[in-house]
PDB file of N, CA and C in Angstrom:
ATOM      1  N   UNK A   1     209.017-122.282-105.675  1.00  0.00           N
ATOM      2  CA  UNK A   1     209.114-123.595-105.056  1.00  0.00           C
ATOM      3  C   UNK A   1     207.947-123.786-104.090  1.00  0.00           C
ATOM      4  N   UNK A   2     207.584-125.161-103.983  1.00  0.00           N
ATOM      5  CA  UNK A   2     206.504-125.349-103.786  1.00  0.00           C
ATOM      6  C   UNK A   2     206.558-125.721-101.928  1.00  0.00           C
ATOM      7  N   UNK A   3     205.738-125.155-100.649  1.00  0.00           N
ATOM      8  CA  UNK A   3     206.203-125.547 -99.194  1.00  0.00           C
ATOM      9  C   UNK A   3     205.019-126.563 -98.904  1.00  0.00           C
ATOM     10  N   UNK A   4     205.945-127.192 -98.024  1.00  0.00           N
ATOM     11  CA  UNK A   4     204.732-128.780 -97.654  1.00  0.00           C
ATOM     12  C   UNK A   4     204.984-128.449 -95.958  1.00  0.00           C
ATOM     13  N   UNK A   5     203.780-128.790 -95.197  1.00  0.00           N
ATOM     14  CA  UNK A   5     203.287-128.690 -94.170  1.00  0.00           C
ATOM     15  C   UNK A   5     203.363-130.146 -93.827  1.00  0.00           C
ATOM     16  N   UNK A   6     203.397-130.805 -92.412  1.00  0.00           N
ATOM     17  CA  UNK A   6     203.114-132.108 -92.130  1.00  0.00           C
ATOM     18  C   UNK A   6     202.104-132.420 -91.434  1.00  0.00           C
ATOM     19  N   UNK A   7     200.835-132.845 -91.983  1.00  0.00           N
ATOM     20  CA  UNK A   7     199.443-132.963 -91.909  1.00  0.00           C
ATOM     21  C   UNK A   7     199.548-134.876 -91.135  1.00  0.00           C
ATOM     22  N   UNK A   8     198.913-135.016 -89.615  1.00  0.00           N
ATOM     23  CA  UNK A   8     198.749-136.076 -89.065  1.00  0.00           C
ATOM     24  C   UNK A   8     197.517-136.566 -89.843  1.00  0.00           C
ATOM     25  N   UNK A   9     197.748-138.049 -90.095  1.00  0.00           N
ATOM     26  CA  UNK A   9     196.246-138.483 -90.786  1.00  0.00           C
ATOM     27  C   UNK A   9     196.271-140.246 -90.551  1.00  0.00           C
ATOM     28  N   UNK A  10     195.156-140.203 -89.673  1.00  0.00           N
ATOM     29  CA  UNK A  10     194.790-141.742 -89.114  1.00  0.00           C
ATOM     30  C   UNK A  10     195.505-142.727 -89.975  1.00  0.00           C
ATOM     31  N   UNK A  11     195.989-143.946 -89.698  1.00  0.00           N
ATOM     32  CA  UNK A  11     196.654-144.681 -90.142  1.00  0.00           C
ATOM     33  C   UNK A  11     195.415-145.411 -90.808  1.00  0.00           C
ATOM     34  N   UNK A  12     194.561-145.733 -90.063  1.00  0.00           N
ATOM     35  CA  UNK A  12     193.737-146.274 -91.266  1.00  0.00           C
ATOM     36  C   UNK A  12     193.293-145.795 -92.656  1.00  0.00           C
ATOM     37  N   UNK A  13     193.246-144.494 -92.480  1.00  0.00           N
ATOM     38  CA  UNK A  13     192.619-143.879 -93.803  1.00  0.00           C
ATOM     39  C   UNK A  13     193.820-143.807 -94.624  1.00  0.00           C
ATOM     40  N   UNK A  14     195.165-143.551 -94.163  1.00  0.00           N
ATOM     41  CA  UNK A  14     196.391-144.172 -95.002  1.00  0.00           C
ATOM     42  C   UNK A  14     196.376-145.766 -95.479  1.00  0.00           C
ATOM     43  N   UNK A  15     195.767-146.801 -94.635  1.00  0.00           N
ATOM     44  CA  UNK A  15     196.081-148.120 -95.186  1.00  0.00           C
ATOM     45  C   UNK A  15     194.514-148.159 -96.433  1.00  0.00           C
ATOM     46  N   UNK A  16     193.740-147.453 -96.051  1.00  0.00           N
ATOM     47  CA  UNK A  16     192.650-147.464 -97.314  1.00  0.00           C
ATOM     48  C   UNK A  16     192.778-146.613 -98.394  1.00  0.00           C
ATOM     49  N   UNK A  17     193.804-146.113 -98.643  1.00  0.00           N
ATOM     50  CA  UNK A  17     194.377-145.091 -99.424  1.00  0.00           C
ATOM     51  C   UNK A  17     195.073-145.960-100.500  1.00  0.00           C
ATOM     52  N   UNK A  18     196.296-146.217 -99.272  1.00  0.00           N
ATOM     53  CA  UNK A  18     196.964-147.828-100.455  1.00  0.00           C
ATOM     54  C   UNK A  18     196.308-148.616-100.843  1.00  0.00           C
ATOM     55  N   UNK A  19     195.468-148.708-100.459  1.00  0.00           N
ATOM     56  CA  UNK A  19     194.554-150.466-101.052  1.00  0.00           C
ATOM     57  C   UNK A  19     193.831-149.783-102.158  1.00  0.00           C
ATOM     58  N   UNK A  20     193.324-148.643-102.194  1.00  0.00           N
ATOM     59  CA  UNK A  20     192.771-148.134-103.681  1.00  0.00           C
ATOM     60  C   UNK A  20     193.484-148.077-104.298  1.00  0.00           C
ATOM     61  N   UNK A  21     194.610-147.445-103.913  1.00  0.00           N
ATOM     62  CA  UNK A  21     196.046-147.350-104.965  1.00  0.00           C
ATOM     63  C   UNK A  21     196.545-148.813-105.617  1.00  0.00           C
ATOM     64  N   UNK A  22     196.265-149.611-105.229  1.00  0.00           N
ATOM     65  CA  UNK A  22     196.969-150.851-105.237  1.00  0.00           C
ATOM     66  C   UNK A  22     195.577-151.555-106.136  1.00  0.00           C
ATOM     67  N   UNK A  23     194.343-151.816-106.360  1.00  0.00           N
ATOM     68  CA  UNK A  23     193.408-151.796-106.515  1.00  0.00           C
ATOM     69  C   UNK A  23     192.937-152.031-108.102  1.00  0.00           C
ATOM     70  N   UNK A  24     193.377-150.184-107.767  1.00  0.00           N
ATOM     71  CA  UNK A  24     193.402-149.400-109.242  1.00  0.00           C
ATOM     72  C   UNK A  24     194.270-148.481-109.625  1.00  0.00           C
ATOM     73  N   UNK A  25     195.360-149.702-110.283  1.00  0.00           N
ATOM     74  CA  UNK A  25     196.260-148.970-110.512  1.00  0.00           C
ATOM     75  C   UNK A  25     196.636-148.205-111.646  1.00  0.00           C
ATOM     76  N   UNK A  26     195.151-148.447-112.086  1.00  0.00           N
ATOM     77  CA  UNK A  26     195.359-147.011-113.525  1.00  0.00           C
ATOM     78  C   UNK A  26     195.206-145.423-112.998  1.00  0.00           C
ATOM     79  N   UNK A  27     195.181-145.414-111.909  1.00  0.00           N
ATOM     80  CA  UNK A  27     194.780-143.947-111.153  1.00  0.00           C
ATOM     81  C   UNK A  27     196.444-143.567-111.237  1.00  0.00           C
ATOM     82  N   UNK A  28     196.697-142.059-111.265  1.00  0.00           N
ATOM     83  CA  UNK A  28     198.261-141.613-111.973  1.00  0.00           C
ATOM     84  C   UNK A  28     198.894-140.486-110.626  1.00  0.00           C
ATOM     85  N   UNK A  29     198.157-141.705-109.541  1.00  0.00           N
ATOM     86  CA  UNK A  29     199.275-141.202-108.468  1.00  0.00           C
ATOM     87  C   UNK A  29     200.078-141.831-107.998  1.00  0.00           C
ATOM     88  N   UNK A  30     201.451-141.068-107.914  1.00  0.00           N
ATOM     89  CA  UNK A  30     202.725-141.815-107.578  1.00  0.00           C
ATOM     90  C   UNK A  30     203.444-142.480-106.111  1.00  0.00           C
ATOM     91  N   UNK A  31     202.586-141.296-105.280  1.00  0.00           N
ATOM     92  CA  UNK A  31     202.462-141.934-103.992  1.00  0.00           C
ATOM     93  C   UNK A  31     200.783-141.656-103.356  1.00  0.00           C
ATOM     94  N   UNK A  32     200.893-141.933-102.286  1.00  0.00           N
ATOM     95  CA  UNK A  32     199.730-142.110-101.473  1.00  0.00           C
ATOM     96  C   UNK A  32     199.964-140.476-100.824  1.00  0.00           C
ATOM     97  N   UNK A  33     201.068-140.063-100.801  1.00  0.00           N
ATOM     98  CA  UNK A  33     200.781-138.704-100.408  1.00  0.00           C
ATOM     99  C   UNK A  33     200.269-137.514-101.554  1.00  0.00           C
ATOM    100  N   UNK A  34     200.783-138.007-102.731  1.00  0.00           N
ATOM    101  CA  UNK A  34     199.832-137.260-103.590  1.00  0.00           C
ATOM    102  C   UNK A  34     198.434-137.740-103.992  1.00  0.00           C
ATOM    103  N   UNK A  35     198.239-138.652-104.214  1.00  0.00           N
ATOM    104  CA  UNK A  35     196.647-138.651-103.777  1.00  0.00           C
ATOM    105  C   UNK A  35     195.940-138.189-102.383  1.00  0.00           C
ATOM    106  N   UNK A  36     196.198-138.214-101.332  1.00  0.00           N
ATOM    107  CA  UNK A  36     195.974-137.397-100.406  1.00  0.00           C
ATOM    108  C   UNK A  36     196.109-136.018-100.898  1.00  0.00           C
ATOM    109  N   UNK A  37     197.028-135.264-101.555  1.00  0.00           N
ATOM    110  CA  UNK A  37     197.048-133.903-102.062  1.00  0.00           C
ATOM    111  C   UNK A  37     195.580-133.212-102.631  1.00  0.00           C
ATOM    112  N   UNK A  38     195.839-134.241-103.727  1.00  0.00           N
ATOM    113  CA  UNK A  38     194.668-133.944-104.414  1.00  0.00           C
ATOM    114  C   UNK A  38     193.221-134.374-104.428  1.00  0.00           C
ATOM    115  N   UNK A  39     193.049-135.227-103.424  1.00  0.00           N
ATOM    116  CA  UNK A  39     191.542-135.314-102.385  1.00  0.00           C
ATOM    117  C   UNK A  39     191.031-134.154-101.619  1.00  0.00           C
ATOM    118  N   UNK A  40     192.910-133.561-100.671  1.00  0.00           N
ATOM    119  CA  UNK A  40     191.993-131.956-100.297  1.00  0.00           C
ATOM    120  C   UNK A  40     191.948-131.392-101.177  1.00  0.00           C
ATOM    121  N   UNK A  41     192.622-131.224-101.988  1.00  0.00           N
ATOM    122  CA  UNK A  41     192.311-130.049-102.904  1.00  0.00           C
ATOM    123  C   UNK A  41     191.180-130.342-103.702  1.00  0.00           C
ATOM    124  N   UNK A  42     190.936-131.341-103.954  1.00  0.00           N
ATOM    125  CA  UNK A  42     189.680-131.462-104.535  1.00  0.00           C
ATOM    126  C   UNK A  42     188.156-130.853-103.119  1.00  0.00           C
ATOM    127  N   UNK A  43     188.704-131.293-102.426  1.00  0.00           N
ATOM    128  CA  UNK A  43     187.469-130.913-101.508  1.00  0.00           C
ATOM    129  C   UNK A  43     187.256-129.401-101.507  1.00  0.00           C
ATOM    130  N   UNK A  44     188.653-128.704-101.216  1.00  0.00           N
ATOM    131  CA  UNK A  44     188.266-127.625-100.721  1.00  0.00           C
ATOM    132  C   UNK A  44     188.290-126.574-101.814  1.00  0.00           C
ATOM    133  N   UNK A  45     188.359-126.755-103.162  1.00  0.00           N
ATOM    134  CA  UNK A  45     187.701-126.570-104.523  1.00  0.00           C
ATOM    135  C   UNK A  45     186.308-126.819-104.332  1.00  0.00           C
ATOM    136  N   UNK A  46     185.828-127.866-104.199  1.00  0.00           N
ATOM    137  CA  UNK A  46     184.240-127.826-104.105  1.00  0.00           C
ATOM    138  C   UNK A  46     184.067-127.036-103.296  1.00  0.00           C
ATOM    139  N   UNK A  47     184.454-126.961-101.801  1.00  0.00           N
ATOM    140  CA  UNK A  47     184.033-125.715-101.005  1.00  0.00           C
ATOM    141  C   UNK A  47     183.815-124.515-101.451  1.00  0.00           C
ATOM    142  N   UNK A  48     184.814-124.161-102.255  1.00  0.00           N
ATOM    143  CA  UNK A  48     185.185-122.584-102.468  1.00  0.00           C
ATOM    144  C   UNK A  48     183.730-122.503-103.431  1.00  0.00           C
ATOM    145  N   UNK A  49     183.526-123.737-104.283  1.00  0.00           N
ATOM    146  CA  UNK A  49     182.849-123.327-105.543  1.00  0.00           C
ATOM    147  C   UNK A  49     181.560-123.491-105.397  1.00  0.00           C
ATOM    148  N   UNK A  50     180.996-123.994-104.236  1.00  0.00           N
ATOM    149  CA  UNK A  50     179.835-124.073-103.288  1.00  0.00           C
ATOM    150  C   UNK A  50     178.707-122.554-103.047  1.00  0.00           C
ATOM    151  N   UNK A  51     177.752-122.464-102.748  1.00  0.00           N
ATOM    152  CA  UNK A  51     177.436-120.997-102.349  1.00  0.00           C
ATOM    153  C   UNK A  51     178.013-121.125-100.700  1.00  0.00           C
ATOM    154  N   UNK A  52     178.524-121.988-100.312  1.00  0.00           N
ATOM    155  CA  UNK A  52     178.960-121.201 -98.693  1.00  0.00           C
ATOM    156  C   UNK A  52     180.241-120.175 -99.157  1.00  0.00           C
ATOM    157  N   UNK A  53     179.571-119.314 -98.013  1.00  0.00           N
ATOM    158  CA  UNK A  53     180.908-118.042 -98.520  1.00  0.00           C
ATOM    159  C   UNK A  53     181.870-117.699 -97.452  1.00  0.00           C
ATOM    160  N   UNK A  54     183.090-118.266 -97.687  1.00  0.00           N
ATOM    161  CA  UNK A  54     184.093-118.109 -96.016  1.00  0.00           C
ATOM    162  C   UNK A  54     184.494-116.960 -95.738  1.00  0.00           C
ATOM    163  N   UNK A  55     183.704-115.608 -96.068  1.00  0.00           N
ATOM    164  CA  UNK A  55     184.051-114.660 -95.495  1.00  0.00           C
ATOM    165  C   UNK A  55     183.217-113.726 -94.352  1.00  0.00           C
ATOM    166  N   UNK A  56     181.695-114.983 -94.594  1.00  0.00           N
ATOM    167  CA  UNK A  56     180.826-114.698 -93.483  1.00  0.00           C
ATOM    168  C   UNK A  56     181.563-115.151 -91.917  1.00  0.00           C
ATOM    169  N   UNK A  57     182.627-116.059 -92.321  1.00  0.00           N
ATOM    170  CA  UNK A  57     182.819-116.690 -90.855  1.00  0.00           C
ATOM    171  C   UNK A  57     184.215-115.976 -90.199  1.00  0.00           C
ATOM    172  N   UNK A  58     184.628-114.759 -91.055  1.00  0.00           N
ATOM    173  CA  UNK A  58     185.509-113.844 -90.634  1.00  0.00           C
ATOM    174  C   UNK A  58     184.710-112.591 -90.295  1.00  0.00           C
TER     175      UNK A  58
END
């Protein structure tokens, strides 16, 4: 089973979240919190897959 954390995130970047959602609504997210999901995870996929290496900063 999957654990969710509760991540604060500016209300604006939530109301520009919906308006893409709303926009384009061929995009196959069901809420605005899963597109938020998968924006970090998309980011911090590019990170990982980046040459920065996060074990210099440990």
């Amino acid at each position: 089973m999957v654990e969710y954390r509760t991540v604060r995130i500016p209300e604006e970047l939530v109301k520009t979240v919906k308006k893409i959602m709303k926009k384009r609504d061929n995009l196959a997210y069901r809420s605005h919190s899963e597109f938020i999901i998968d924006a970090v995870r998309r980011r911090v996929e590019d990170l990982m897959n980046s040459e920065y290496d996060l074990e210099k900063d440990h």
